[in-house]
N, C-alpha and C. Protein backbone atom coordinates (compact mmCIF):
# COMPACT_ATOMS: atom_id res chain seq x y z
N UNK A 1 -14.15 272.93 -53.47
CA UNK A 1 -15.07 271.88 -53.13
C UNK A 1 -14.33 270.69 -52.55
N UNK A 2 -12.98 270.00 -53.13
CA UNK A 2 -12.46 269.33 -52.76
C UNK A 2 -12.14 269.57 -51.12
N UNK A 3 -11.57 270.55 -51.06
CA UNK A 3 -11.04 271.02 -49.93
C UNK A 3 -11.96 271.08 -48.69
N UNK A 4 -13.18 271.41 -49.25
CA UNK A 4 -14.17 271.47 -47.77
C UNK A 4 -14.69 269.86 -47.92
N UNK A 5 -14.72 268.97 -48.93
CA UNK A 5 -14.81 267.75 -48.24
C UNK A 5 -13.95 266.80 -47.77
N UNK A 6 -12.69 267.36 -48.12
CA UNK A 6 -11.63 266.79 -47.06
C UNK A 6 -11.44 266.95 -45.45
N UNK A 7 -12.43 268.86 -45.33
CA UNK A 7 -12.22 269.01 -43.80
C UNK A 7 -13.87 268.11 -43.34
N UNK A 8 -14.51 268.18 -44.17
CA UNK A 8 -15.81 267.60 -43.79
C UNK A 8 -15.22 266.06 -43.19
N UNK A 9 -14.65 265.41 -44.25
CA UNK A 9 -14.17 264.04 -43.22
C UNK A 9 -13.28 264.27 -42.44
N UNK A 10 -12.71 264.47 -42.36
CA UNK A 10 -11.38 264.79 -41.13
C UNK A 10 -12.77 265.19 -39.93
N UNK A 11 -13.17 266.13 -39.96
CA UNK A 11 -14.09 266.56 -38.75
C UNK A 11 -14.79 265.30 -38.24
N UNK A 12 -15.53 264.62 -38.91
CA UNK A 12 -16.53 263.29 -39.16
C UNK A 12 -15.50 262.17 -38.69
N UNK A 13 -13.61 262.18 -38.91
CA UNK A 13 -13.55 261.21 -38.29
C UNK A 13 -13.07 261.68 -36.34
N UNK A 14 -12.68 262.83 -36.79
CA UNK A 14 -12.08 263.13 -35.26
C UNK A 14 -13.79 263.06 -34.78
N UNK A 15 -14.85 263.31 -34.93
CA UNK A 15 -16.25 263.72 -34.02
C UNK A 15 -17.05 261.83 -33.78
N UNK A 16 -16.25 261.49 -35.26
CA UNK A 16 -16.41 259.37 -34.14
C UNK A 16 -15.43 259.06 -33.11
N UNK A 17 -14.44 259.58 -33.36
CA UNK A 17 -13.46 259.29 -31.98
C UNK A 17 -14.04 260.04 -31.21
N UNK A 18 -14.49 261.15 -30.89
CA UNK A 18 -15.18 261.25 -29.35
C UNK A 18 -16.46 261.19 -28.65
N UNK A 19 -16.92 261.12 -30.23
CA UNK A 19 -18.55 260.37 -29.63
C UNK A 19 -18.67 259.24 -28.56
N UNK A 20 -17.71 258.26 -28.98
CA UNK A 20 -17.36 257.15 -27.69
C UNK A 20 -16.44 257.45 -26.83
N UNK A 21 -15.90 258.70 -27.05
CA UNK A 21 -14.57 258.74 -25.81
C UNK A 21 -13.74 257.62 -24.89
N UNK A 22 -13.17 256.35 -26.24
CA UNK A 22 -13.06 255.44 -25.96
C UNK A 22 -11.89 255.49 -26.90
N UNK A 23 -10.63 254.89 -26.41
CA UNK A 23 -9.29 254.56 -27.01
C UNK A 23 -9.05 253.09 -27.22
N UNK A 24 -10.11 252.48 -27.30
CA UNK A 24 -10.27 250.82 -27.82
C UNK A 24 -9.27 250.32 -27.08
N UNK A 25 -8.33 249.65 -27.18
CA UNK A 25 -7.39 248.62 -26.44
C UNK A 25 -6.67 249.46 -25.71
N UNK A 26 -6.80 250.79 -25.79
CA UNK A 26 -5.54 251.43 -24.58
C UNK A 26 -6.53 252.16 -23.38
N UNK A 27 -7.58 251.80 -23.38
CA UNK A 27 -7.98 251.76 -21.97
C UNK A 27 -7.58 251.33 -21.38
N UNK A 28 -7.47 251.80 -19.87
CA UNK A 28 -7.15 251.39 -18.67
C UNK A 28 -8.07 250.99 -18.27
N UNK A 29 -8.15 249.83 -16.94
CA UNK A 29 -8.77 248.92 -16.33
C UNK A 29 -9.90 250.03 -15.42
N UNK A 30 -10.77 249.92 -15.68
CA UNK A 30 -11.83 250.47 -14.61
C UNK A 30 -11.39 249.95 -13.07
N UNK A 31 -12.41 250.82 -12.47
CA UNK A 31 -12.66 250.76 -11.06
C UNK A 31 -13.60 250.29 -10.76
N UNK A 32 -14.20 248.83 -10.05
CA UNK A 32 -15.23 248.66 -9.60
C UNK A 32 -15.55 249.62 -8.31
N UNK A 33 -16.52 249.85 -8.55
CA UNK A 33 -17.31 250.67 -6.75
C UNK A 33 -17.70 249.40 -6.22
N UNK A 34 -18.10 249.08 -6.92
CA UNK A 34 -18.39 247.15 -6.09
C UNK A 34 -17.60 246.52 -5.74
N UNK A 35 -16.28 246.23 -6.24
CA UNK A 35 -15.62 244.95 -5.66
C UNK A 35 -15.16 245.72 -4.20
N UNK A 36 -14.40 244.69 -4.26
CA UNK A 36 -14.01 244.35 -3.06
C UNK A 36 -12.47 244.73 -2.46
N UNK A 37 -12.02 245.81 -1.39
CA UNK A 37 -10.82 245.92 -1.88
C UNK A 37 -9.59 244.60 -1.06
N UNK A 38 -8.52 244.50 -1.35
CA UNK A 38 -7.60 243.55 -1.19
C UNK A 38 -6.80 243.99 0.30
N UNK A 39 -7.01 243.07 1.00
CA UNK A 39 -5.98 243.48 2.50
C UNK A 39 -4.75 243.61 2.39
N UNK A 40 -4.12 244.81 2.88
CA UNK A 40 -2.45 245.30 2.69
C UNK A 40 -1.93 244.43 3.08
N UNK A 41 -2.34 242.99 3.88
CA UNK A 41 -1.65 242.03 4.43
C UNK A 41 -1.39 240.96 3.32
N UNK A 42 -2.39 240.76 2.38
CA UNK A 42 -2.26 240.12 1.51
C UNK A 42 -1.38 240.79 0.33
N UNK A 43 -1.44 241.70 0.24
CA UNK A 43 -0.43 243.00 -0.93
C UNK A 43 0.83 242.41 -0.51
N UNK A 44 0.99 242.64 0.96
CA UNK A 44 2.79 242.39 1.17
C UNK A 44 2.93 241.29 0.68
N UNK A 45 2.19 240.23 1.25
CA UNK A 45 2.48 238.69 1.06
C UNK A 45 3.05 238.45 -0.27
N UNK A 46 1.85 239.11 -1.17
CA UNK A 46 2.52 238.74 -2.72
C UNK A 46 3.93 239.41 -2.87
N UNK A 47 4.14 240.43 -2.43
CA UNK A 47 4.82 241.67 -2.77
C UNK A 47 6.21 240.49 -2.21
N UNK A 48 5.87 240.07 -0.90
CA UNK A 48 7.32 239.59 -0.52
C UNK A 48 7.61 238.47 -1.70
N UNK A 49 6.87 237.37 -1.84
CA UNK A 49 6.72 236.11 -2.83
C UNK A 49 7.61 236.48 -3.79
N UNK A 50 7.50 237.94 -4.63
CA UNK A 50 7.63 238.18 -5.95
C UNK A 50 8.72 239.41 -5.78
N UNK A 51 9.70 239.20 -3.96
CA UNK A 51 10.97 239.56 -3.89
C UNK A 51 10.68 241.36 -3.78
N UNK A 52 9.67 241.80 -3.90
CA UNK A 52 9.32 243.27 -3.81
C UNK A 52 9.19 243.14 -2.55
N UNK A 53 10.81 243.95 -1.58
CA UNK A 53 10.60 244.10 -0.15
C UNK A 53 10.54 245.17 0.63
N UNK A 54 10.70 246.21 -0.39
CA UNK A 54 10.43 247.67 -0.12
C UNK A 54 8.50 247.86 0.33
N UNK A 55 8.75 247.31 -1.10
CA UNK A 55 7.18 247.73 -1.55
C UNK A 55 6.01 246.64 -0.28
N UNK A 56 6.21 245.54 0.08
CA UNK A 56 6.01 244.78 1.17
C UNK A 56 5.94 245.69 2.38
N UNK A 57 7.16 246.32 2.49
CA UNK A 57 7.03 247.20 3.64
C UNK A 57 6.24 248.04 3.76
N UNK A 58 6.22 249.09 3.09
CA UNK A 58 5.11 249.88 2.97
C UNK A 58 3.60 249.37 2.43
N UNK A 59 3.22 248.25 2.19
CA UNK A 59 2.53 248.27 2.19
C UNK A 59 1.96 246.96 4.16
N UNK A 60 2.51 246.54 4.57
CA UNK A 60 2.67 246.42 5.77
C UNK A 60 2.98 247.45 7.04
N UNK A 61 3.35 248.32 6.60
CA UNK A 61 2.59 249.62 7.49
C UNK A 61 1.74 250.47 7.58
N UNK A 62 0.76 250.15 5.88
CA UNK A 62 -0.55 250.60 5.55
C UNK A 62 -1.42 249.93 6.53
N UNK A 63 -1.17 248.28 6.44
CA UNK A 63 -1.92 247.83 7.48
C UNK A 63 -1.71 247.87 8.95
N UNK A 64 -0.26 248.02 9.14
CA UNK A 64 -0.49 248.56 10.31
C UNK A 64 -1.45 250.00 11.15
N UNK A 65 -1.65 250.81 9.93
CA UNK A 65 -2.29 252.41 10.13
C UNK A 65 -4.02 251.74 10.58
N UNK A 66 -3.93 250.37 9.50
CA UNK A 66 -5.47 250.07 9.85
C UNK A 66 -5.74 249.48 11.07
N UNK A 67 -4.76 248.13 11.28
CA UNK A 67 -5.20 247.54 12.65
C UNK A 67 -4.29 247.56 13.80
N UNK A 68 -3.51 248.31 13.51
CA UNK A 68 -2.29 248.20 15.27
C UNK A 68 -1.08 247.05 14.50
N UNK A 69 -0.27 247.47 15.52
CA UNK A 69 1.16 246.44 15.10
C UNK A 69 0.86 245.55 15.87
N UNK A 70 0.17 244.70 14.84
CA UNK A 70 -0.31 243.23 15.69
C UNK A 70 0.96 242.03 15.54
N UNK A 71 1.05 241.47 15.75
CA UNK A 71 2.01 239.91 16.05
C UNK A 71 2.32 239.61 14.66
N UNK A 72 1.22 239.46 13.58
CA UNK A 72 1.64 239.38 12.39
C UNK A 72 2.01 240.35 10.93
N UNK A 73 1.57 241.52 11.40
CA UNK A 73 2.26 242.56 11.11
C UNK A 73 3.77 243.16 11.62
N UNK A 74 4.33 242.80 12.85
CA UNK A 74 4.98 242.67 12.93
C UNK A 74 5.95 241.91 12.30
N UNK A 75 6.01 240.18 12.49
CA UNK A 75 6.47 239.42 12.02
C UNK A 75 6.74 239.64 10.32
N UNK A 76 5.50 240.19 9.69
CA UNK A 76 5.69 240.85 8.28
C UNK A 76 6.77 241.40 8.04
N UNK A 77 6.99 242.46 8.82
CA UNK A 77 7.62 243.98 8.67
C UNK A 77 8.96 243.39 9.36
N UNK A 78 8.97 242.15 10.00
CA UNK A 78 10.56 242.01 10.61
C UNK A 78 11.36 241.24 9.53
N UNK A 79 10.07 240.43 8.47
CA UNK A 79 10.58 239.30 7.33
C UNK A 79 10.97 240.45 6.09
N UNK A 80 10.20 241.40 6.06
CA UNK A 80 10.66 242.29 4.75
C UNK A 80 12.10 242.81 5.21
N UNK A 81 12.34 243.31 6.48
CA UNK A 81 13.81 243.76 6.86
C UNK A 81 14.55 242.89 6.69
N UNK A 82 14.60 241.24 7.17
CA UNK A 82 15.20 240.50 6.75
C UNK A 82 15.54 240.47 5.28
N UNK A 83 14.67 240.19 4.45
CA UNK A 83 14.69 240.02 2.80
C UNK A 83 15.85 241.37 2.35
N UNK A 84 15.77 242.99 2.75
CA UNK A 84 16.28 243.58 3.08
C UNK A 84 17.63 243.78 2.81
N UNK A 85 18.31 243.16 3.98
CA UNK A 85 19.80 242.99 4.38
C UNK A 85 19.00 243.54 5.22
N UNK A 86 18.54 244.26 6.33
CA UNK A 86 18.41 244.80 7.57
C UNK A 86 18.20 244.05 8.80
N UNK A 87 18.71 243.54 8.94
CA UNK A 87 19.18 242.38 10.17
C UNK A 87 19.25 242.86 11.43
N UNK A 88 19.41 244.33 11.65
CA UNK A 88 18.96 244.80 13.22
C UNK A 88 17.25 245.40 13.24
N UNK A 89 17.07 245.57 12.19
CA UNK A 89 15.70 246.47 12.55
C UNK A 89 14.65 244.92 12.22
N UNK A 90 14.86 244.05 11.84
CA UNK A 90 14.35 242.53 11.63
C UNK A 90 14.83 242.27 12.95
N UNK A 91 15.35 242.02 13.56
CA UNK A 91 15.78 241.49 14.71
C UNK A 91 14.78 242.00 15.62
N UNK A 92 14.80 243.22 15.61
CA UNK A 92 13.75 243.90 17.03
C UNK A 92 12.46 243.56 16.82
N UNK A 93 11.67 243.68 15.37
CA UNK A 93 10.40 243.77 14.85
C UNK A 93 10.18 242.06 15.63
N UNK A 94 11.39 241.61 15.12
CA UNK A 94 10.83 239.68 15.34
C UNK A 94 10.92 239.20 16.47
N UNK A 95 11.86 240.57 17.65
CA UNK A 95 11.98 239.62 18.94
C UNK A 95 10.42 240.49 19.70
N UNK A 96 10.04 241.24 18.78
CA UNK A 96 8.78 242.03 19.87
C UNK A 96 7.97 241.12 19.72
N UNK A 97 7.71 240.19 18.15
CA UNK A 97 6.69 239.72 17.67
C UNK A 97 6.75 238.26 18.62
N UNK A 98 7.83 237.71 18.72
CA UNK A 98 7.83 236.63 19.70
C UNK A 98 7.55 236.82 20.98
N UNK A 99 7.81 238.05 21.73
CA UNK A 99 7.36 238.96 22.87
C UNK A 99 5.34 238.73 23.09
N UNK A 100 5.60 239.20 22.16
CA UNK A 100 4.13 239.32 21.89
C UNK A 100 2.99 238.17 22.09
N UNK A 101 3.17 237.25 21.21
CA UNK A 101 3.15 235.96 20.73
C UNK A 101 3.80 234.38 20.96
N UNK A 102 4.09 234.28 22.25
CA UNK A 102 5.23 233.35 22.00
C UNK A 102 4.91 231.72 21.57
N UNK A 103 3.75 231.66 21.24
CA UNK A 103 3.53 230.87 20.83
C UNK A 103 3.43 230.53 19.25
N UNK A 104 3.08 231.29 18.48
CA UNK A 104 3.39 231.44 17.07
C UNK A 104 4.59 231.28 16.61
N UNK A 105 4.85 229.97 16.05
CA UNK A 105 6.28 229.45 15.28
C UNK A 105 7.00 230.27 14.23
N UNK A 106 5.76 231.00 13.51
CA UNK A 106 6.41 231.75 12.10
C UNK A 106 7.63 232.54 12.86
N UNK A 107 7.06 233.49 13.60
CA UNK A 107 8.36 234.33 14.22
C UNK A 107 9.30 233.74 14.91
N UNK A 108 9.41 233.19 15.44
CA UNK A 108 10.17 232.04 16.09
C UNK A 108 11.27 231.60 14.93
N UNK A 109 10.86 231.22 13.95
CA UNK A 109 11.70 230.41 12.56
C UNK A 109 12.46 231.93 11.82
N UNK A 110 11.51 232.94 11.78
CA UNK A 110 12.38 233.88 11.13
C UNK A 110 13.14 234.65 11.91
N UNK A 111 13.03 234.59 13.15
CA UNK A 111 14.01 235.13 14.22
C UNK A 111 15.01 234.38 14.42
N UNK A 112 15.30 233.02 13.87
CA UNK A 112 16.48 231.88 14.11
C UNK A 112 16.78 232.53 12.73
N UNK A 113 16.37 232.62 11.60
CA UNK A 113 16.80 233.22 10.35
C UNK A 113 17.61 234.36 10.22
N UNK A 114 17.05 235.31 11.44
CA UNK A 114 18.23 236.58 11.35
C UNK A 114 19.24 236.16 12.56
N UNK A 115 19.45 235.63 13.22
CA UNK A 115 20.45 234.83 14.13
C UNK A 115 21.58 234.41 13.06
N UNK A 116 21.00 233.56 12.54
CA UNK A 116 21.83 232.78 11.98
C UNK A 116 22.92 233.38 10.60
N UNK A 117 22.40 234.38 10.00
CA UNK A 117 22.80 235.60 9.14
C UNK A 117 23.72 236.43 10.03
N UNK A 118 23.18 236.64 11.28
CA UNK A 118 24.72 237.63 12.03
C UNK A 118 25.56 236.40 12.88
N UNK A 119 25.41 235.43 12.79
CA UNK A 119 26.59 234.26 13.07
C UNK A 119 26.12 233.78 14.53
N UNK A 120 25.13 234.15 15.12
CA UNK A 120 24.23 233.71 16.37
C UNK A 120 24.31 232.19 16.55
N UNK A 121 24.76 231.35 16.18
CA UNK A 121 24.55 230.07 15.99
C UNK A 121 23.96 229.18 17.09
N UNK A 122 24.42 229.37 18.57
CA UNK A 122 23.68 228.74 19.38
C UNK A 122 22.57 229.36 19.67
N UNK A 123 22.11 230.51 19.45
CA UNK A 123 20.85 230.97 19.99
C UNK A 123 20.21 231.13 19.38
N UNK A 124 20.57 230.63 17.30
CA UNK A 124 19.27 230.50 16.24
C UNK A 124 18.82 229.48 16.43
N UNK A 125 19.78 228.21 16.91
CA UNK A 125 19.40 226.92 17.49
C UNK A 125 18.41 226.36 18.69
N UNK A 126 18.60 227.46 19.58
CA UNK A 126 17.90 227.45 20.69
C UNK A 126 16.28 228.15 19.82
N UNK A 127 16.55 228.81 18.97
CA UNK A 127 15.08 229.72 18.65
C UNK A 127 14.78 228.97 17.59
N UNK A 128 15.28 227.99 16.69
CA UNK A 128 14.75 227.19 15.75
C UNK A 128 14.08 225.91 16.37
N UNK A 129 14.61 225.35 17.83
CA UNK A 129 14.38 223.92 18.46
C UNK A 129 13.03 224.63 19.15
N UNK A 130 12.70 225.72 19.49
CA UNK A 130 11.16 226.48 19.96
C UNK A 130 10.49 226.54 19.04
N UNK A 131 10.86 226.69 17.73
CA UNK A 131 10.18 227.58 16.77
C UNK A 131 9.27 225.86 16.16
N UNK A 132 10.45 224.63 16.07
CA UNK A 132 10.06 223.30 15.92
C UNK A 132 9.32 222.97 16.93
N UNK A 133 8.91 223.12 18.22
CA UNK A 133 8.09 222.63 18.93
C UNK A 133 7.31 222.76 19.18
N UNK A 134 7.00 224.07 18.53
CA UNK A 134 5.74 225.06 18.99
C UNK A 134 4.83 224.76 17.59
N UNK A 135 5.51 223.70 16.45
CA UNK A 135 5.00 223.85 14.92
C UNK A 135 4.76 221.69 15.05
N UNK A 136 5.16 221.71 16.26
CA UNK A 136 4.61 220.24 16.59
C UNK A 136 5.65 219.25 15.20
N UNK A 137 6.94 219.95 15.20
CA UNK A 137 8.00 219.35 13.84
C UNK A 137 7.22 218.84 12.62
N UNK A 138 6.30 219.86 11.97
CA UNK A 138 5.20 219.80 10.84
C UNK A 138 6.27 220.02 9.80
N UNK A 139 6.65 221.49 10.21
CA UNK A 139 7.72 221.53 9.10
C UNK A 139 9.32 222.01 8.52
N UNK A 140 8.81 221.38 7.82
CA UNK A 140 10.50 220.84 6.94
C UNK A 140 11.39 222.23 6.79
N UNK A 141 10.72 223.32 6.89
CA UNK A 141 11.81 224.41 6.71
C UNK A 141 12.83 224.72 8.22
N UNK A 142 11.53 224.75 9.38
CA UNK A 142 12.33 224.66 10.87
C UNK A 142 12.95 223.85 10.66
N UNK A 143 12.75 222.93 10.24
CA UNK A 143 13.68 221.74 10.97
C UNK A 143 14.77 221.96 10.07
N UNK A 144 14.76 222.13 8.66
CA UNK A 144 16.02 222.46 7.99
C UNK A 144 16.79 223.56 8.48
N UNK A 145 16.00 224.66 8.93
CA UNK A 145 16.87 225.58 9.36
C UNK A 145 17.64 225.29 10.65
N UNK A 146 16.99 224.49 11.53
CA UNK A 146 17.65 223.98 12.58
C UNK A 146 18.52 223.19 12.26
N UNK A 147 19.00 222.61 11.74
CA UNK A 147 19.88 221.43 11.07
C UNK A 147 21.42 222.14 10.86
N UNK A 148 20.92 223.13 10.12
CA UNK A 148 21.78 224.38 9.46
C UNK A 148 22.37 225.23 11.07
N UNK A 149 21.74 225.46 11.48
CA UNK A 149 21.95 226.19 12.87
C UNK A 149 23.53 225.12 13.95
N UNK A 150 22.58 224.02 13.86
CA UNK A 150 23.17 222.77 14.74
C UNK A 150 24.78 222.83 14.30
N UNK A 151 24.50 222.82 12.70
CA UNK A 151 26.00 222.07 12.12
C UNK A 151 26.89 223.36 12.20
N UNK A 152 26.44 224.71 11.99
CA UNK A 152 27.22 225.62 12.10
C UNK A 152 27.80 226.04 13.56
N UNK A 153 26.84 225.65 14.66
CA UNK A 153 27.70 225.74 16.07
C UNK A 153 28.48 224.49 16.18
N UNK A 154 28.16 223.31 15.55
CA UNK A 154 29.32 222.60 16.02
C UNK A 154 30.69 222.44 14.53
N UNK A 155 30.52 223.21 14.19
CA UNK A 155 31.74 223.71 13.28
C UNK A 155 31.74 225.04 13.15
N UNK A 156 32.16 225.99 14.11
CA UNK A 156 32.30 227.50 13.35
C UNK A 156 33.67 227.65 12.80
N UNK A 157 34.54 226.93 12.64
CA UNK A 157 35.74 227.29 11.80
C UNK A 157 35.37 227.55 10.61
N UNK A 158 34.60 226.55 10.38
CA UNK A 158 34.02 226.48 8.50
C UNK A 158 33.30 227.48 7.88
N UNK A 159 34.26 228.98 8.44
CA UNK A 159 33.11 230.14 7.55
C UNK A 159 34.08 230.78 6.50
N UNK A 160 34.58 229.84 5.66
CA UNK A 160 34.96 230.57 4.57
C UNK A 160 33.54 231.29 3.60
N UNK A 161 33.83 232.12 2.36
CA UNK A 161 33.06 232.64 1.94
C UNK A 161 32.06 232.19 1.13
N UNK A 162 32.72 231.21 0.47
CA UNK A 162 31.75 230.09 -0.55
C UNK A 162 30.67 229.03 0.39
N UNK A 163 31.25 228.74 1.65
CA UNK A 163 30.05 228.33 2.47
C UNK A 163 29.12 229.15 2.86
N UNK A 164 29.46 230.28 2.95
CA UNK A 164 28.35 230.99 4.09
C UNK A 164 26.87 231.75 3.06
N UNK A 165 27.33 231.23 1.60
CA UNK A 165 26.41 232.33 0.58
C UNK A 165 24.86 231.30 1.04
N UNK A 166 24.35 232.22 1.26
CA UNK A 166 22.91 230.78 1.66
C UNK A 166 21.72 232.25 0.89
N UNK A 167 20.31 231.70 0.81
CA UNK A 167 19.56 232.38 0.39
C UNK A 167 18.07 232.41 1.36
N UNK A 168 17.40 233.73 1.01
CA UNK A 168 16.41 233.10 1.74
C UNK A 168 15.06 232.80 0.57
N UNK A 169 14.68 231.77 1.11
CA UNK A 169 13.44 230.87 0.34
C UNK A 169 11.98 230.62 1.37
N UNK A 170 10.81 231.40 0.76
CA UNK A 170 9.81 231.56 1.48
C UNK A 170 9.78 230.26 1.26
N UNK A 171 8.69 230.10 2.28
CA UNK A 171 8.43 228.42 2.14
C UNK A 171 6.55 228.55 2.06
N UNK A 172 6.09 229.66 2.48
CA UNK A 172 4.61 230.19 2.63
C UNK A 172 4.20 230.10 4.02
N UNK A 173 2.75 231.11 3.81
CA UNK A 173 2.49 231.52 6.11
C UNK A 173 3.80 231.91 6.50
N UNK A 174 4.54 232.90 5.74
CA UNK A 174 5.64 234.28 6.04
C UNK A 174 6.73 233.08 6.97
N UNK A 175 7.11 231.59 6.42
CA UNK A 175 8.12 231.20 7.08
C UNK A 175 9.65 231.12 5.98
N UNK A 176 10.06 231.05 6.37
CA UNK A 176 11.39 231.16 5.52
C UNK A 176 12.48 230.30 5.77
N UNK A 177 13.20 229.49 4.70
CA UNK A 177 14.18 228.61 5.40
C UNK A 177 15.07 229.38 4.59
N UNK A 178 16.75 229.02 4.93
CA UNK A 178 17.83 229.17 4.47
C UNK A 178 18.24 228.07 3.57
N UNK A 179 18.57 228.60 2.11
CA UNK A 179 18.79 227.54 1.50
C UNK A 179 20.19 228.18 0.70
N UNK A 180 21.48 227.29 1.03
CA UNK A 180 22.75 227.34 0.11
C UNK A 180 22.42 227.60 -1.27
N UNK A 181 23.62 228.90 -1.29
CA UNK A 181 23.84 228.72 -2.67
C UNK A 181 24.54 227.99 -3.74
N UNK A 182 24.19 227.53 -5.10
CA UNK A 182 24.99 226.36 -5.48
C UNK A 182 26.34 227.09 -5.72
């Protein structure tokens, strides 16, 4: 007797656990069919913010599958190579995107950014003093990066190794300045 009302509860509690087929706090997050889904353009953005530049990438060629390698998909996909270390395949993405676009500063500023990383110094200068004119000298990252550009062509002796450690620092709207390391 004991014995069959021990399996009697045991049954009674495993048959409440699946009556709700519910694991209380270790559910996973549903799926709305309703909401709304999130643009791969906005995915990278965070993705770059939060230093994920792989994952930026691919998800910047998701959107490219959706709308064409537009000017700012480009410019995306040339800033994640940058973030990278990939400084030639950033280079092409950012000189098409200025090709493209030549009026849009973002590419302009991150194309003086990979200049200035392979030692380009007068011609990140020349692409940072466009990238400032075309941004009507709004902002403080061109112009810092131009600053940086200026002082390094008129001193290139000064590339020992402790100078040259610089970082890159989004500044937001995919622009990026170079900022020393302490």
């Amino acid at each position: 007797m004991r014995l069959s009302l021990k399996a009697a509860i045991v049954i009674a509690m495993v048959a409440s656990c699946t009556e709700t087929g519910s694991l209380g706090d270790l559910d996973p997050p549903g799926i709305d069919p309703n909401g709304e889904s999130v643009d791969e353009i906005t995915v990278g953005n965070r993705l770059m913010s939060s230093g994920e530049y792989d994952l930026a990438l691919d998800a910047f060629a998701r959107a490219a599958l959706d709308q064409g390698m537009t000017t700012q998909i480009l410019t995306s996909m040339g800033t994640a190579n940058l973030g990278l270390g990939r400084l030639g395949q950033a280079e092409t993405l950012l000189r098409r995107a200025v090709q493209d676009n030549p009026d849009w500063p973002v590419p302009w500023n991150n194309l003086g950014v990979v200049l200035v990383e392979q030692g380009e110094y007068p011609e990140a200068a020349q692409v940072f003093k466009r990238a400032y004119a075309l941004d009507n000298g709004e902002s403080d990252a061109i112009r810092d990066n131009l600053r940086l550009a200026l002082a390094k062509m008129e001193n290139p002796v000064n590339t020992t190794a402790e100078e040259q450690e610089f970082t890159l620092e989004q500044q937001g709207d995919g622009q990026f300045k170079l900022r020393k390391l302490p």
